[in-house]
Protein backbone atom coordinates (compact mmCIF):
# COMPACT_ATOMS: atom_id res chain seq x y z
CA UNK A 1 -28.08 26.86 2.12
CA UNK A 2 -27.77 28.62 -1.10
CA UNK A 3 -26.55 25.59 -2.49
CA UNK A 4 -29.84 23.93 -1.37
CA UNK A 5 -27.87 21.09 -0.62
CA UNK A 6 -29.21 20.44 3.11
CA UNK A 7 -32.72 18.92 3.62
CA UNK A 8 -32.83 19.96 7.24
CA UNK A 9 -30.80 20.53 10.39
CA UNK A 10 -31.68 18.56 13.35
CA UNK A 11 -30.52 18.26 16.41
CA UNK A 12 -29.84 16.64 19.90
CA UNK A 13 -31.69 18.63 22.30
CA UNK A 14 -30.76 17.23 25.85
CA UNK A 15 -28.54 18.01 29.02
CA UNK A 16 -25.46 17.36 28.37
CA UNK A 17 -25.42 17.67 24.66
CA UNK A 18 -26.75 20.64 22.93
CA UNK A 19 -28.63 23.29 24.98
CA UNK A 20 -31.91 25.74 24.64
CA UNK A 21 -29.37 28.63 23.68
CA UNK A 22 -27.60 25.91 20.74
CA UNK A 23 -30.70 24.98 19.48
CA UNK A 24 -32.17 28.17 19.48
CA UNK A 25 -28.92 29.42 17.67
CA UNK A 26 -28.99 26.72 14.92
CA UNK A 27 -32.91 26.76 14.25
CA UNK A 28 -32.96 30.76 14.08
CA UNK A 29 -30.46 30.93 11.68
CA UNK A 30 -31.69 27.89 9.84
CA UNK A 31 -35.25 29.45 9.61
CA UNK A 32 -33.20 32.32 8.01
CA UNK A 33 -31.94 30.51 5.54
CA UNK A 34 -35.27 28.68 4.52
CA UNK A 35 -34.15 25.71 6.13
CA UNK A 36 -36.71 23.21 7.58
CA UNK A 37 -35.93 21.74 11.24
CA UNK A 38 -35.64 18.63 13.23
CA UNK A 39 -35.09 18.04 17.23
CA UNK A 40 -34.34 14.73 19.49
CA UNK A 41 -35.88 16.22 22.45
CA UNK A 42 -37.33 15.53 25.63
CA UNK A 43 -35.41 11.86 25.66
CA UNK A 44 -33.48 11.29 29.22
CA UNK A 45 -35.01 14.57 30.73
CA UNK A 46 -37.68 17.14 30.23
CA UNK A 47 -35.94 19.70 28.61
CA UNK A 48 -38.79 21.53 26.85
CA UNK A 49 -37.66 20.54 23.53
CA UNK A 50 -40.87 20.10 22.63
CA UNK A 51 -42.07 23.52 22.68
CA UNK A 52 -39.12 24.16 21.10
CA UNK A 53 -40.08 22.41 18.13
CA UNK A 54 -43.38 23.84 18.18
CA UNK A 55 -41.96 27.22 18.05
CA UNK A 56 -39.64 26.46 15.42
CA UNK A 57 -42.21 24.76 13.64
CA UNK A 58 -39.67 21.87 13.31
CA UNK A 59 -40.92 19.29 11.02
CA UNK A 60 -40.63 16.50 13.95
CA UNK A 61 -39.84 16.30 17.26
CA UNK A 62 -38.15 12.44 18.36
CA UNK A 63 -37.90 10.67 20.62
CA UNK A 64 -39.95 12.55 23.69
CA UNK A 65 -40.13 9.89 26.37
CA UNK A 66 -39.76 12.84 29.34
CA UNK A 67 -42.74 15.23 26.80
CA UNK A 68 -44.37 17.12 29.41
CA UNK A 69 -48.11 18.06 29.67
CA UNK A 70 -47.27 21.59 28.13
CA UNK A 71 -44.71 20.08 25.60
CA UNK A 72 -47.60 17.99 24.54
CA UNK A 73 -50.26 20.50 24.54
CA UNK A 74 -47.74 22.95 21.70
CA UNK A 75 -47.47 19.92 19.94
CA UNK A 76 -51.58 19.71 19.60
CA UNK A 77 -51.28 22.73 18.45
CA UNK A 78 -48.26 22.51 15.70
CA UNK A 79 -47.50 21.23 12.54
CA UNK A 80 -44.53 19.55 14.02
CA UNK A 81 -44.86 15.45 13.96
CA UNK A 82 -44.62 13.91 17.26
CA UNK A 83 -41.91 10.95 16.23
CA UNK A 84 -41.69 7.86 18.99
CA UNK A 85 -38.37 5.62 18.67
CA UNK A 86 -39.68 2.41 20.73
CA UNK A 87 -36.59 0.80 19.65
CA UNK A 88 -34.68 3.13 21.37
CA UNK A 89 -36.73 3.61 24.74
CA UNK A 90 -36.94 -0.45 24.98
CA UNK A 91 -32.64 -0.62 24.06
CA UNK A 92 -32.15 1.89 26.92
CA UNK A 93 -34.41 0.09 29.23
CA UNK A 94 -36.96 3.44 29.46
CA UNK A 95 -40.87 3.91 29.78
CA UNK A 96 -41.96 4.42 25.88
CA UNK A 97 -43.81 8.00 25.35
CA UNK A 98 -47.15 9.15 26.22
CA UNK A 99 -48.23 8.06 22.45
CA UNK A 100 -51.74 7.84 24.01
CA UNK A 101 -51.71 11.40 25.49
CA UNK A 102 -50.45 12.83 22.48
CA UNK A 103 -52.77 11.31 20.46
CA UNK A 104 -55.77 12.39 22.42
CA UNK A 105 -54.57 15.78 22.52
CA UNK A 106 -54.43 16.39 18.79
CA UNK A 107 -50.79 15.91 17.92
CA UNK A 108 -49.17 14.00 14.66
CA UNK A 109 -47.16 11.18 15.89
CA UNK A 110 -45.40 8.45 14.06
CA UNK A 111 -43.18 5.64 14.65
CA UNK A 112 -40.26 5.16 13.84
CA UNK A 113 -37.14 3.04 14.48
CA UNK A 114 -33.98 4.94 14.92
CA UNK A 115 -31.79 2.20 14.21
CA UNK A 116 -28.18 3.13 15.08
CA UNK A 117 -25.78 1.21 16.32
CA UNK A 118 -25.40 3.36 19.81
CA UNK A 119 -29.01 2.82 20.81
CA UNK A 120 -31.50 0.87 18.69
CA UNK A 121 -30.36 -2.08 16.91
CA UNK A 122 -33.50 -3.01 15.22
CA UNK A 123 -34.23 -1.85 11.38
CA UNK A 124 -37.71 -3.58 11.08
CA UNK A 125 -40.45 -0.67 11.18
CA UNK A 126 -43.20 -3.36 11.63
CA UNK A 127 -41.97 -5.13 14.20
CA UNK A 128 -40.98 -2.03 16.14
CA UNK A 129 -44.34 -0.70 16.10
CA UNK A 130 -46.28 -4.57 16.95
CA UNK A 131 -44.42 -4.77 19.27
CA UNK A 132 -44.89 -1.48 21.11
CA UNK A 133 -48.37 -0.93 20.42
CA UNK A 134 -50.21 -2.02 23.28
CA UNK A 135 -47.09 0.02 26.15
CA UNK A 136 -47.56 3.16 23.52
CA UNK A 137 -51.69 2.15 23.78
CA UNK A 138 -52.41 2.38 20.04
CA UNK A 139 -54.42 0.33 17.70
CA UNK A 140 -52.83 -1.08 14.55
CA UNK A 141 -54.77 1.76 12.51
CA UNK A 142 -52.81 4.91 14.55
CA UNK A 143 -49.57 2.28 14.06
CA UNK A 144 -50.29 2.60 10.08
């Protein structure tokens, strides 16, 4: 940090993986240190991650394909970006996220395409997002 060397910390919020106690470890100390957050949350199971990242004030939240109604409701009310990774819910053979409930409930969302070679093997941002638009139930202007 004091070399202001880091852009952010993220992290992989899910069973399994990195718990409420981690995460709550790593963003504390990073909000410390002045350092802006990011969480993969709320991807194989609710976890809550996304009221995590609403009370982090993380500046995105990915993936959230298991968001709950109150995970979507904190992000309405944060500055935290709702990010959806259709290229990773259609590689895993999952239900995309509830971009459409998100949406009408005030959040930021983008898209965006994760590409990794574990779990989404597509690069192309435009195809990713014609492609999901009408499972995620957006019009090309929310998609822009």
């Amino acid at each position: 940090a004091p070399m202001k060397v880091l852009d952010a910390v993220d992290i992989f919020h899910e069973k399994n993986y990195f718990s409420t106690e981690d995460t709550r470890k790593l963003f504390g100390r990073a909000r410390e240190l002045g350092i802006p957050r990011k969480i993969h949350a709320d991807e194989l199971n609710d976890n809550d991650g996304a009221s995590l990242a609403a009370e982090y004030e993380a500046l995105s939240a990915d993936h959230l394909l298991k968001v709950s109604a109150e995970g979507i409701q904190k992000l309405a009310t944060a500055s935290t970006v709702a990010t959806l990774l259709p290229g990773t819910a259609f590689f895993l053979g999952k239900p995309l996220a509830p971009a459409r409930a998100l949406l009408d409930a005030g959040a930021k969302v983008a898209i965006a395409t994760d590409y990794n070679p574990g779990s989404s093997h597509v690069d192309n941002l435009l195809l990713v997002g014609s492609i999901a638009a009408p499972q995620l139930k957006m019009n090309q202007a929310e998609l822009w």
